[in-house]
Protein backbone atom coordinates (compact mmCIF):
# COMPACT_ATOMS: atom_id res chain seq x y z
CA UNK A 1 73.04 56.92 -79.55
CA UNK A 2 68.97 56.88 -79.06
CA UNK A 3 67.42 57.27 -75.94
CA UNK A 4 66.91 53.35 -76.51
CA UNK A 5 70.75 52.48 -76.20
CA UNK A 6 71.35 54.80 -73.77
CA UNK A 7 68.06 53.16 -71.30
CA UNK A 8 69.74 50.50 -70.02
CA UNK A 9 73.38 48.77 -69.79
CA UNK A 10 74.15 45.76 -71.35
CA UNK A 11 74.67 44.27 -67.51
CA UNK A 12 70.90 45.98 -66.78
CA UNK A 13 69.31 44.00 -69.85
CA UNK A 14 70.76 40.81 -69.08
CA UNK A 15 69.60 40.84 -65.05
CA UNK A 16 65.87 41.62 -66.67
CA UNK A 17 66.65 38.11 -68.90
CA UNK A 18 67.30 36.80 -66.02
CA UNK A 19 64.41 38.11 -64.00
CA UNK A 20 61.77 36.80 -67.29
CA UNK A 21 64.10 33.37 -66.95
CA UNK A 22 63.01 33.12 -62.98
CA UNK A 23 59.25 34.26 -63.59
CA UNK A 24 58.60 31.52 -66.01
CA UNK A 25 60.12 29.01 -64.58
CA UNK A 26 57.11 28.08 -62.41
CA UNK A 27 54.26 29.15 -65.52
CA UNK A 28 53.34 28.19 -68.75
CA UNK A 29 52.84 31.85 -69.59
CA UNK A 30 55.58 34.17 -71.05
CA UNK A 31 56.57 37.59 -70.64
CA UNK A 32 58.45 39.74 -72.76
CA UNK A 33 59.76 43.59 -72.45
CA UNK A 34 59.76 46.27 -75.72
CA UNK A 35 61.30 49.30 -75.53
CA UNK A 36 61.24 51.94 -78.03
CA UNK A 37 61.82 56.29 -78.01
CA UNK A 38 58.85 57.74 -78.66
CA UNK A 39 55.22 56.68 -80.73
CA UNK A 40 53.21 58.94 -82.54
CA UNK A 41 50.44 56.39 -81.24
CA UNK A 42 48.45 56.00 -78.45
CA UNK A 43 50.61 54.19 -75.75
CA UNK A 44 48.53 51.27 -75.75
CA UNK A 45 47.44 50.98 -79.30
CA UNK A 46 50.79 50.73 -79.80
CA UNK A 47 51.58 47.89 -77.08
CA UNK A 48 48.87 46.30 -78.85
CA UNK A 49 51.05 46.62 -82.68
CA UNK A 50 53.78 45.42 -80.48
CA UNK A 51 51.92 42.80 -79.02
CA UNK A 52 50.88 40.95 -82.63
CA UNK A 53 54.14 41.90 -84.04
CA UNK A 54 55.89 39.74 -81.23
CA UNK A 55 53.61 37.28 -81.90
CA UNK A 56 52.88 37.55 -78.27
CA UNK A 57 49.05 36.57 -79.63
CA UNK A 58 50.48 33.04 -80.54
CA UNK A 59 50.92 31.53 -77.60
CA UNK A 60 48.65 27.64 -76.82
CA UNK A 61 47.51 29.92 -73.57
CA UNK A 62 46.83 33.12 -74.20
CA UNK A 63 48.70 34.11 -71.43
CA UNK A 64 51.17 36.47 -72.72
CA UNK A 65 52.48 39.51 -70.54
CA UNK A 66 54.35 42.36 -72.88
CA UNK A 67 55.47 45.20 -70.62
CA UNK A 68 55.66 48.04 -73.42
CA UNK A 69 58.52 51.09 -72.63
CA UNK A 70 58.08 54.43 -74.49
CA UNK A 71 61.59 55.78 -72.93
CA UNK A 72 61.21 59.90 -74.67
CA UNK A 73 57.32 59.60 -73.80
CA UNK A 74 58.15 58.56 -70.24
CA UNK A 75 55.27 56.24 -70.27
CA UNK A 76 54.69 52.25 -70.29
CA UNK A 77 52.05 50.01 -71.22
CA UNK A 78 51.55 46.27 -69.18
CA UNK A 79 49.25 44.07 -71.47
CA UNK A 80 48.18 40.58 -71.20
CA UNK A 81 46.60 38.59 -73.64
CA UNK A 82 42.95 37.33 -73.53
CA UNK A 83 43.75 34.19 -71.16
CA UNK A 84 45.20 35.61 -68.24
CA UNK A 85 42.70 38.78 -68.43
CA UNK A 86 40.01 36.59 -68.40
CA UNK A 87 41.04 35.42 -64.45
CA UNK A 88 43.53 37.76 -62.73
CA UNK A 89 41.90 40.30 -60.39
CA UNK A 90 40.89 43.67 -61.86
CA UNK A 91 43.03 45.93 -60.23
CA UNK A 92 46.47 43.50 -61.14
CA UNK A 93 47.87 45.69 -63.65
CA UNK A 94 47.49 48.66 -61.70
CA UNK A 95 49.32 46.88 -58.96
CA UNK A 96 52.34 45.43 -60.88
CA UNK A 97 52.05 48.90 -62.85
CA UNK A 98 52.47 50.77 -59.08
CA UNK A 99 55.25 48.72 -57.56
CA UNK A 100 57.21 49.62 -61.01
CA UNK A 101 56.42 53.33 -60.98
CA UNK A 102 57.68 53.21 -57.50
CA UNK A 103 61.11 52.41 -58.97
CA UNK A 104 60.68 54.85 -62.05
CA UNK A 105 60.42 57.63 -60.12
CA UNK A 106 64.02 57.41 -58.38
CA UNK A 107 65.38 56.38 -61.58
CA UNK A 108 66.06 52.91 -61.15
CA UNK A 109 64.20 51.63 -64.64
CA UNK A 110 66.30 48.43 -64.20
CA UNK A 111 64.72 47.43 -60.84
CA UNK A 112 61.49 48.78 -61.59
CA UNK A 113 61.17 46.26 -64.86
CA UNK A 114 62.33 43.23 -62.49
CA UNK A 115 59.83 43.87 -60.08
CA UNK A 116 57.27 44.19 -62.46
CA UNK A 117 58.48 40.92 -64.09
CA UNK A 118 58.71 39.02 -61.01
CA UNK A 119 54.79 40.54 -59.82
CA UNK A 120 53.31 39.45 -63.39
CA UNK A 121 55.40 35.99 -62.71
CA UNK A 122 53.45 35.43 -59.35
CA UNK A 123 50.33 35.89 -60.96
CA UNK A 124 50.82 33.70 -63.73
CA UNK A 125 51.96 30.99 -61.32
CA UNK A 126 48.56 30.97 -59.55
CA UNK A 127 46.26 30.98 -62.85
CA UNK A 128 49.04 29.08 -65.05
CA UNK A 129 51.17 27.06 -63.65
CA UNK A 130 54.27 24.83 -65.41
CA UNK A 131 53.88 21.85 -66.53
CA UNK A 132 56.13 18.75 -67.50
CA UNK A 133 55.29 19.15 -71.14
CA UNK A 134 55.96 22.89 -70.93
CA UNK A 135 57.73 25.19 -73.72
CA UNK A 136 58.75 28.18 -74.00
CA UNK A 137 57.11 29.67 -76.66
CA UNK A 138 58.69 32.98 -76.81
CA UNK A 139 61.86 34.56 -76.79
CA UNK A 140 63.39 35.96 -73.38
CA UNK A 141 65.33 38.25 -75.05
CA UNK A 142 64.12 42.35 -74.66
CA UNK A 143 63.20 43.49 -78.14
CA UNK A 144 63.69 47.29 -79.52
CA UNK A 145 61.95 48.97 -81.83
């Protein structure tokens, strides 16, 4: 099995669905999670290949959220799309990007992810919010490369 497999339980992937599910139930905007082994890329070039690839560049918004997992490299990428950079404070990725490290480093990658989901959901709901007519645009599901 890859380090991919091996990252999180079936049971773990299905509470981050869940977590994705809660965050967008008050936005219009959409999250998704990626996680791969290893890139010979840069960490966030390749969030960005990830990014178009998901068609996470699609959305009526802009306001796509993909948090990007390099599992070998031991490093992660959180990148939103031109709409919701434009208006969340400068320093939010770092945050959301802190209160998951804080969960990384005791090896709880499962908790970490829904903490970061729920954070980036919060935001959204303040710059975004849901609306009647709302649809969502993109999958839940988390994708692996």
């Amino acid at each position: 099995m890859s380090k991919v497999e091996d990252f999180l339980t079936s049971e773990e992937e299905n509470a981050i669905v869940a977590a994705i599910q809660t965050a967008e139930l008050n936005t219009s905007g959409e999250i998704r999670v990626h996680i791969e082994d290893t890139t010979d890329l840069d960490h966030y070039d390749r969030a960005l290949a990830v990014f178009k690839l998901l068609g996470m560049d699609k959305t009526q918004q802009k306001n796509g959220v993909l948090i990007y997992l390099a599992v070998s490299d031991k490093n992660f990428v959180i990148l939103g799309d031109e709409g919701i950079n434009d208006i969340v404070p400068d320093d939010f990725w770092d945050n959301t990007k802190d209160i998951m490290v804080a969960q990384f480093k005791t090896g709880n990658f499962k908790q970490g992810l829904i903490d970061g989901i729920l954070s980036a959901g919060q935001e959204l709901k303040k710059h975004f919010p849901y609306t009647s007519d709302d649809i969502n645009e993109l999958s839940n599901e988390i994708s692996k490369g």
